[in-house]
Each structure stands twice: as structure tokens, then as C-alpha cells.
Protein backbone atom coordinates (compact mmCIF):
# COMPACT_ATOMS: atom_id res chain seq x y z
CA UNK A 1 245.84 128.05 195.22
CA UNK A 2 245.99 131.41 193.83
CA UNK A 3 244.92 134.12 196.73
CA UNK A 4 243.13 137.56 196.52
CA UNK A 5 246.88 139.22 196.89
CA UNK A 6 248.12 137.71 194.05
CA UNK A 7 244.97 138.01 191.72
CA UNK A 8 245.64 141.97 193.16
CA UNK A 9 249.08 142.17 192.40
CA UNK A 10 250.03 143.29 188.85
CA UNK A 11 251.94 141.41 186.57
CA UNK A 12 255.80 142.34 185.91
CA UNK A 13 256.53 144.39 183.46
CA UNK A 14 257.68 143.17 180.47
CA UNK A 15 261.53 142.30 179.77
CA UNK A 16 262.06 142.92 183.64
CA UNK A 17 264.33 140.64 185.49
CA UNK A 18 261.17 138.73 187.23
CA UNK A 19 259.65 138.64 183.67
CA UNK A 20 262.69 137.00 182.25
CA UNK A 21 263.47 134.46 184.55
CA UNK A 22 260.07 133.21 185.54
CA UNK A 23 259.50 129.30 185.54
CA UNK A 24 256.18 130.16 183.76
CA UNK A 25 256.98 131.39 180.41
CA UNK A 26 253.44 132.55 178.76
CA UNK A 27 254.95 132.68 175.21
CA UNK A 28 257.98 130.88 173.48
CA UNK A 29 259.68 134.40 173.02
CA UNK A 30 260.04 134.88 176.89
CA UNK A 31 261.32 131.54 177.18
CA UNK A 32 263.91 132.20 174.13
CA UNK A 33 264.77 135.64 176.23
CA UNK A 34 265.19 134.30 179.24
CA UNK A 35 267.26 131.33 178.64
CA UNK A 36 269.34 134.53 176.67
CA UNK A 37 269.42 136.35 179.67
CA UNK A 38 270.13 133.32 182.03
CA UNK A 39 272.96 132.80 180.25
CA UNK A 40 274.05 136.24 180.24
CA UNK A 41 273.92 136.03 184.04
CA UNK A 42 276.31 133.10 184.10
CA UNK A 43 278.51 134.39 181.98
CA UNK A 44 278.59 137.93 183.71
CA UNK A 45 280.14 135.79 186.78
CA UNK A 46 282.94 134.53 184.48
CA UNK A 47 285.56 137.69 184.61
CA UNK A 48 287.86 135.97 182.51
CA UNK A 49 285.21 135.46 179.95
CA UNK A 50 284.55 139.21 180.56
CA UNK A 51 288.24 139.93 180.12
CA UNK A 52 288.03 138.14 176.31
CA UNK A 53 284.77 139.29 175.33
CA UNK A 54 286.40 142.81 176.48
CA UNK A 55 288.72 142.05 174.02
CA UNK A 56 286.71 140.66 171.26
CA UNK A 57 284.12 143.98 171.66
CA UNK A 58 287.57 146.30 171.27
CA UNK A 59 288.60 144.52 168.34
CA UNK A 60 285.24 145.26 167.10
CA UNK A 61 284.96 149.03 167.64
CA UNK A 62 288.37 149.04 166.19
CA UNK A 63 287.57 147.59 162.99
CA UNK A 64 285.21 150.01 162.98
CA UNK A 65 286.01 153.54 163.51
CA UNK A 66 289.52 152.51 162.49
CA UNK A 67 289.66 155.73 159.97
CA UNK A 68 289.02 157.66 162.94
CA UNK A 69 291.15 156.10 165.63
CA UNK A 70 293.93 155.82 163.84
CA UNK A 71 296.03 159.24 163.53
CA UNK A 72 297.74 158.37 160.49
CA UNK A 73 297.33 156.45 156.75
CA UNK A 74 298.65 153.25 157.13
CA UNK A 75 299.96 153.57 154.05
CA UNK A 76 301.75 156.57 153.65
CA UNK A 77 305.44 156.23 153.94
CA UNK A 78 307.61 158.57 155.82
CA UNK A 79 311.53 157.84 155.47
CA UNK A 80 312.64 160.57 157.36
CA UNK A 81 310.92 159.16 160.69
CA UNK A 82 311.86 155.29 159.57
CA UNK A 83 312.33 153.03 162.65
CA UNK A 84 311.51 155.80 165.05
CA UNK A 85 310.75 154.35 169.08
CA UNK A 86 307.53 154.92 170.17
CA UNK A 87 306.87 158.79 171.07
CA UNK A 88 304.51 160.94 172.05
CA UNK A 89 303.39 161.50 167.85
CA UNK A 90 304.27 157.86 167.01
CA UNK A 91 302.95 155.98 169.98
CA UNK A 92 303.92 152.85 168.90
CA UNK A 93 307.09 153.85 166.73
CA UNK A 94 307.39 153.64 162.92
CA UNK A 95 308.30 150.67 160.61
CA UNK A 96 311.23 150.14 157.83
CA UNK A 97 309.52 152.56 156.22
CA UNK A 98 308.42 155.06 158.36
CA UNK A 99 304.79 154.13 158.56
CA UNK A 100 302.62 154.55 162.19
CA UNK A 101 302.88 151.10 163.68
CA UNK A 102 299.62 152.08 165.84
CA UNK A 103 297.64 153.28 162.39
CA UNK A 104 298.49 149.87 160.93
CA UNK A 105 297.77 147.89 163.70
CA UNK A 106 294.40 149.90 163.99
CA UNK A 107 293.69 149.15 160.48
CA UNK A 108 295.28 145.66 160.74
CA UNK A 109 292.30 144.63 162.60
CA UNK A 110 289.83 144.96 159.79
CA UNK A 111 291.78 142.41 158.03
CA UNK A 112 291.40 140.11 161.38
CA UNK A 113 287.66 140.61 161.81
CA UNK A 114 287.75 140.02 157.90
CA UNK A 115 289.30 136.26 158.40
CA UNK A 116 287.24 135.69 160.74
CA UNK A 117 283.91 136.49 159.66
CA UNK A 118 284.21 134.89 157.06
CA UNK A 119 285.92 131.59 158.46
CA UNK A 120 283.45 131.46 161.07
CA UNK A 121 280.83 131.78 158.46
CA UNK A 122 281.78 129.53 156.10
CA UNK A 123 283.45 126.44 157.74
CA UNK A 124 281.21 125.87 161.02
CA UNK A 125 278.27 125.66 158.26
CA UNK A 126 280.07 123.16 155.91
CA UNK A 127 280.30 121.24 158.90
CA UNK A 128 277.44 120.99 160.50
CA UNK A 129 275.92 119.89 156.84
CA UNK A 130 277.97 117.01 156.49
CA UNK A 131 278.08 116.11 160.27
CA UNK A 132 274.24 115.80 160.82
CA UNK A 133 273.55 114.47 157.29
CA UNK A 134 276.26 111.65 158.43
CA UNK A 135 275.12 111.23 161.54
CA UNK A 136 271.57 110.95 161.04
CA UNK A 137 271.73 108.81 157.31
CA UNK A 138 274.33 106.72 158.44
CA UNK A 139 275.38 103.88 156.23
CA UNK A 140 277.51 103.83 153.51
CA UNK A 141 276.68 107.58 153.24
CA UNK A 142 278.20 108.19 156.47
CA UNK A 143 281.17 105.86 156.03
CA UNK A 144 282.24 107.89 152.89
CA UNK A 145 281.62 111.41 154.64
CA UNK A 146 283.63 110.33 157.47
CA UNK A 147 286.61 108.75 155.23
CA UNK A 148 286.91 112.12 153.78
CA UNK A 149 286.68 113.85 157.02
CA UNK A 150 289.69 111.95 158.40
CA UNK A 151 291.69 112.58 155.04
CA UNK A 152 291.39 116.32 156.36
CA UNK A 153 292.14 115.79 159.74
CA UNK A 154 295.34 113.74 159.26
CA UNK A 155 297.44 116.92 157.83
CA UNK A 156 298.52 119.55 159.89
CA UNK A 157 296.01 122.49 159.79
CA UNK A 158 299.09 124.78 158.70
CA UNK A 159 300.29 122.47 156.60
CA UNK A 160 297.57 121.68 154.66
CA UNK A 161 296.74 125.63 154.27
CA UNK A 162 299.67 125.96 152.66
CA UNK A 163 299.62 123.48 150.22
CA UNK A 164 296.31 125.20 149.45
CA UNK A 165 297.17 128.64 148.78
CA UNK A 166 300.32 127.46 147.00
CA UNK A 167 297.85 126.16 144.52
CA UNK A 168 295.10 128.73 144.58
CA UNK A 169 297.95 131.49 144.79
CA UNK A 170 298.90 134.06 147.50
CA UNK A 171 296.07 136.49 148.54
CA UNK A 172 293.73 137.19 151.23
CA UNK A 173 291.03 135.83 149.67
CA UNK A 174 293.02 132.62 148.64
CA UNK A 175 293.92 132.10 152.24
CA UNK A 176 290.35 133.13 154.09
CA UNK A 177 289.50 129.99 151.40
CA UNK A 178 292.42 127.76 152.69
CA UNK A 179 291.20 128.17 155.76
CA UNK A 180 287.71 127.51 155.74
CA UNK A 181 288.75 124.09 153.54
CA UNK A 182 290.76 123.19 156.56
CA UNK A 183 288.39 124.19 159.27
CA UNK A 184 285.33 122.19 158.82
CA UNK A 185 286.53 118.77 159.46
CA UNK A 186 286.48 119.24 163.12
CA UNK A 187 283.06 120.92 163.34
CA UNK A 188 281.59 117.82 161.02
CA UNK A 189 282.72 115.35 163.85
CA UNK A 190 281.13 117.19 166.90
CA UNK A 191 277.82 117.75 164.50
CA UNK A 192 278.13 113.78 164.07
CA UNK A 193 278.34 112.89 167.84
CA UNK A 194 275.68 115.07 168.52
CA UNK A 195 273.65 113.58 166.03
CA UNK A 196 274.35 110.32 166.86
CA UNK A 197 273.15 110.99 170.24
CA UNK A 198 270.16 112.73 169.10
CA UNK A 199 268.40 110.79 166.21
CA UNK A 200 267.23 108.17 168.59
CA UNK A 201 265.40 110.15 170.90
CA UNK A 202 261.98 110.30 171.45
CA UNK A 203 261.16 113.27 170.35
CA UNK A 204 262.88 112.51 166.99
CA UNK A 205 261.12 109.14 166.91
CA UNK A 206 257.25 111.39 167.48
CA UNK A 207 258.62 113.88 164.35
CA UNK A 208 259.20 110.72 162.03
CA UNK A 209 256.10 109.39 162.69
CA UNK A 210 254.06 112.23 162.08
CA UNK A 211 255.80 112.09 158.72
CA UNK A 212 258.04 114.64 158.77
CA UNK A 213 261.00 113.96 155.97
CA UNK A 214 265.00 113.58 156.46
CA UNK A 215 265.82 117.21 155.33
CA UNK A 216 262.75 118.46 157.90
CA UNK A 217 264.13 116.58 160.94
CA UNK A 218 267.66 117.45 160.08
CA UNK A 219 266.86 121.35 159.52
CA UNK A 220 264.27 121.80 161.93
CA UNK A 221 265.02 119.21 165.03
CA UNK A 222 269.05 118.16 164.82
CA UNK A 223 270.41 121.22 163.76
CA UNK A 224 269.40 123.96 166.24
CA UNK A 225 270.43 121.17 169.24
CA UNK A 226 273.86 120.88 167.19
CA UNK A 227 274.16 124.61 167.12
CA UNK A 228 275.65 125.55 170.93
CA UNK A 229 278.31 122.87 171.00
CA UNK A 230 279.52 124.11 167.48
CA UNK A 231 279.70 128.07 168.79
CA UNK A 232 281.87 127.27 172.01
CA UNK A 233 283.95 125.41 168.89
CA UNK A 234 283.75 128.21 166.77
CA UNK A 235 284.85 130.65 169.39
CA UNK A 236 287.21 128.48 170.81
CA UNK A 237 289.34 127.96 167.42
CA UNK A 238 289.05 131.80 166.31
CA UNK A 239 292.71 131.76 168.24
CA UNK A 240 294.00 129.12 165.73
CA UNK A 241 292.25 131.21 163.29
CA UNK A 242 294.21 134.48 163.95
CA UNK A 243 297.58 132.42 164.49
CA UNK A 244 297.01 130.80 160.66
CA UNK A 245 295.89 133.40 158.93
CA UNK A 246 299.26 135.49 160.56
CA UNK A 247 301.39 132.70 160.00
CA UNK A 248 300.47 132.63 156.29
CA UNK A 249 301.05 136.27 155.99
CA UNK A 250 304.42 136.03 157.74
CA UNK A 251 305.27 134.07 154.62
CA UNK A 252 304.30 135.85 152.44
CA UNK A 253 301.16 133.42 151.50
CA UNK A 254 298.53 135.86 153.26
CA UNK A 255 297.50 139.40 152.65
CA UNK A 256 300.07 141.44 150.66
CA UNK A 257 301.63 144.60 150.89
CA UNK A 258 300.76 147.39 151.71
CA UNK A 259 298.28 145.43 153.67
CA UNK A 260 298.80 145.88 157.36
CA UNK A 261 298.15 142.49 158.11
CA UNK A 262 299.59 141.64 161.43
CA UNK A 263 301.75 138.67 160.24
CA UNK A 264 303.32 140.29 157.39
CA UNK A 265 304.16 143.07 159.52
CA UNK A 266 306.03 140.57 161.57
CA UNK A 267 307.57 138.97 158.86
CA UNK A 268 308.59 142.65 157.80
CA UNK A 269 310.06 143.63 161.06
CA UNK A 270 311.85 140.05 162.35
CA UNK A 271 315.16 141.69 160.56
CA UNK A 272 315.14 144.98 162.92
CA UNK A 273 313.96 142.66 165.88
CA UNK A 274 317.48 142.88 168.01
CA UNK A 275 317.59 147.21 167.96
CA UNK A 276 314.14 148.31 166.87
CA UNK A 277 312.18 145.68 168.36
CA UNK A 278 308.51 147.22 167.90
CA UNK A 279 308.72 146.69 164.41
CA UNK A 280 308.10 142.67 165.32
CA UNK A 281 306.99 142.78 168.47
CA UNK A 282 304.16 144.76 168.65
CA UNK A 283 302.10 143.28 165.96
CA UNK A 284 303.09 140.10 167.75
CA UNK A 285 301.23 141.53 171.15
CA UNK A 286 298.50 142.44 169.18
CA UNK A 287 297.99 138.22 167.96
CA UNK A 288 298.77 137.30 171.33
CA UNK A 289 295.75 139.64 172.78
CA UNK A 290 293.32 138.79 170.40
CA UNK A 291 293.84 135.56 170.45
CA UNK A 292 293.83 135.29 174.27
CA UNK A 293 290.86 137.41 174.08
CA UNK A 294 288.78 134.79 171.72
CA UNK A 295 290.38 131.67 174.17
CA UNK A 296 288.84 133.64 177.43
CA UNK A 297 284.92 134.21 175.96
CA UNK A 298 285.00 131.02 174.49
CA UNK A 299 286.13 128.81 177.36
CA UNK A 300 282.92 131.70 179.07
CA UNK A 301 280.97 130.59 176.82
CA UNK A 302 281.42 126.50 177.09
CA UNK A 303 280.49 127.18 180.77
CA UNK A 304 277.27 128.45 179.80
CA UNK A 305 276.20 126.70 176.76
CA UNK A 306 277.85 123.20 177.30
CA UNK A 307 275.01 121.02 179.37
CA UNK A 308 277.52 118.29 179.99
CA UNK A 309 279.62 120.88 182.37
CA UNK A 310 278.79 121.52 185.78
């Protein structure tokens, strides 16, 4: 029973914390905002997901403003002050070739965010298609689709990236394409399990009935439930990601120079790694951070978005 205090009392102001996590939502937005900002919360709690999506945020502004961060071309070659230890105007040494390790790494990390953008972008979508259309046709149309998928997921992901850009041709474009093609099949079985699990519901079973079509259900009713599992995914294998694309640079497969990838630069330095050992190694710590970084949010984020976890 509402009483004369309440009717008094004015309502909270909009986007305020009582306004986003009342139990009485008066619109779907403040639902959609609060359930945002609920999961904020939780995650917030999660330091080490702080730590990585510290990380990830750094990597960002890096990518960024690299022109400006970065004190030097990382291109411009300097073989007086080749090999040089890291000093107060080289603070993370020079290369072979007398190039600022920092600039490089700096500008290195537009080629990262590159990868990943557009692996993230391109293979999570690919599959989800074929995971819900499998999962909720089912059939002969799923036994094909998942056929196929297996054929993908019984080669090394490394492996079969390679035998792709060997045929497509070394580039950075070639092997952002390698590894999209050798992304999805994961992503398509989690869609498919989710789908599985979904199409016999009864909301799904209301939708049909009202005579909404295949595509329809699919687009507006499977996908969106489909869509947190496959971002703690997503996150999760931007590590494996990183580690591919670098490991296809370090052969020479990836980005070439004068790209300052972060695997090539590696693959550059592994000669000098016994005297000048910053050459190698710091690119290395750069993988290793970023990569740790992307492992920390999205384990965060599988806490928060994952309804199966306590």
C-alpha cells in the first residue's frame, strides 16, 4: 500500500544509482541500463578483470595517440646508435638498425588493435550464422554445417593459418584473413549449444505460433541470447589471437618490414638475444602483457555475463 510519504517523496533522478538498479523498470531502456550497470558493478569487484581491462584501455590510447607518444619514427634508421641499451633518449634501446624499440612498440600496437578488430569482427559473426542456423534447422542442414565445422577444428589453429597464408601469400591482410577462416569454428559450436537449448523454449514456441518466420526467430529471438556467451569467447581467445598473428610474423608470414609488428620484431632480434637482449625480449613482454591483459577482462567478464557461473 503506497503511503502519503511515498506519494510525497520525489522520484530519483534519472541515471542515478537508485534509478538504475530499481526492481521496477518503467521503460525497457532503464532495464537495458541497469542490467549494464549491474554488471559494471560486478565486474568493478573483479581487480584482476580491472588489471586486463587496464591493459586492454592502454593498448587502446596507445593505438591512438601513438604519433604523439612515441618520440621517434619507427621507421627511421639510425646506424650510429644500432643496438644501443635502453637510456635515458632510447628508453627501451635501439634495434639492428638503430630504430627506437619504444616508438615501434608504440606503433606496433596499431597493428595489434588492427588484428584484432578485425578478427573479432569477422569470425565471431561467421559463427554465430552458421551455429544458430544449425542449431535451430537441424537436419541434414545441420549435419553438413557441423561436418565442416569439425574439418576446421581437427587442424591445429597455427597450423592451419599457415597453410592459408602460404596460399593467399604473406601480408597482413592475408593473415588477419587466415585468421578469421580459422577462428569461427569454435564460436559456431557454442552458437549451436545455445541454440539447441533455446529453440524449444516456450517463448520460442509463442513466436512460431504467432507466425513469425525462421530468419525472424533466428535474428530477433536466438541471436541476441547467443550473443554474451560468444563475447566472454571472443575476449577470451583475443590472447590466441595476438600469439598467432605474432607467430606468423615471426616467420615471416605476417606483417612485413618496416612494419613494427611485434613478432617480426622478435624474429628480427632472436640473433642479438644472448648480448643485446631487448631487441627480442621486449617485444616479447609486450605479447605477454597484452595477452595477459585480454585473459584477465575476459575471464571478468565470464563472471558477469555467464548465467551458468555462480
Amino acid at each position: 500500500m503506497t503511503t502519503t510519504d511515498d506519494r510525497l517523496s520525489p522520484p530519483p533522478a534519472r541515471f542515478s544509482r537508485e534509478w538504475l538498479l530499481t526492481d521496477t523498470p518503467r521503460s525497457r531502456l532503464q532495464a537495458r541500463l541497469g542490467r549494464v550497470y549491474a554488471g559494471w558493478l560486478s565486474l568493478s569487484r573483479n581487480r584482476l578483470a580491472m588489471v586486463g581491462l587496464a591493459i586492454v584501455v592502454l593498448l587502446v590510447v596507445l593505438a591512438a595517440f601513438a604519433p604523439l607518444i612515441a618520440p621517434y619514427s619507427p621507421y627511421d634508421q639510425n646506424l650510429l646508435e644500432r643496438l644501443q641499451p635502453p637510456s635515458a633518449a632510447h628508453w627501451l634501446g635501439t634495434d639492428e638498425l638503430g630504430r627506437d624499440i619504444f616508438s615501434r612498440i608504440v606503433h606496433g600496437s596499431r597493428l595489434t588493435l588492427y588484428i584484432v578488430a578485425l578478427v573479432a569482427l569477422t569470425a565471431p559473426l561467421a559463427g554465430l550464422a552458421v551455429g544458430t542456423i544449425s542449431g535451430y534447422v537441424g537436419g541434414w542442414v545441420d549435419a553438413v554445417l557441423m561436418r565442416v565445422t569439425d574439418i576446421f577444428l581437427a587442424f591445429p589453429k597455427l597450423i592451419l593459418a599457415l597453410a592459408f597464408v602460404a596460399a593467399l601469400g604473406p601480408g597482413i591482410e592475408n593473415a588477419v584473413i587466415a585468421i578469421a577462416i580459422t577462428s569461427w569454428p569454435p564460436y559456431a559450436r557454442i552458437a549451436r549449444a545455445e541454440t539447441i537449448t533455446i529453440r524449444s523454449s516456450d517463448f520460442i514456441n509463442a513466436v512460431r505460433l504467432q507466425g513469425a518466420s525462421r530468419a525472424r526467430i533466428i535474428l530477433g529471438h536466438v541471436v541476441p541470447l547467443c550473443t554474451s556467451s560468444l563475447i566472454v569467447r571472443v575476449t577470451l581467445d583475443m590472447a590466441g589471437i595476438i600469439l598467432t598473428a605474432a607467430g606468423l610474423g615471426f616467420l615471416g608470414l605476417g606483417a612485413q618490414p618496416p612494419l613494427p609488428e611485434w613478432g617480426a620484431m622478435i624474429a628480427a632480434g632472436r640473433q642479438y638475444l644472448l648480448e643485446q637482449w631487448w631487441v627480442a625480449t621486449i617485444p616479447g613482454i609486450a605479447i605477454f602483457i597484452v595477452s595477459l591483459g585480454f585473459n584477465l577482462l575476459g575471464d571478468g567478464l565470464r563472471d558477469v555475463l555467464d548465467p551458468k557461473s555462480s
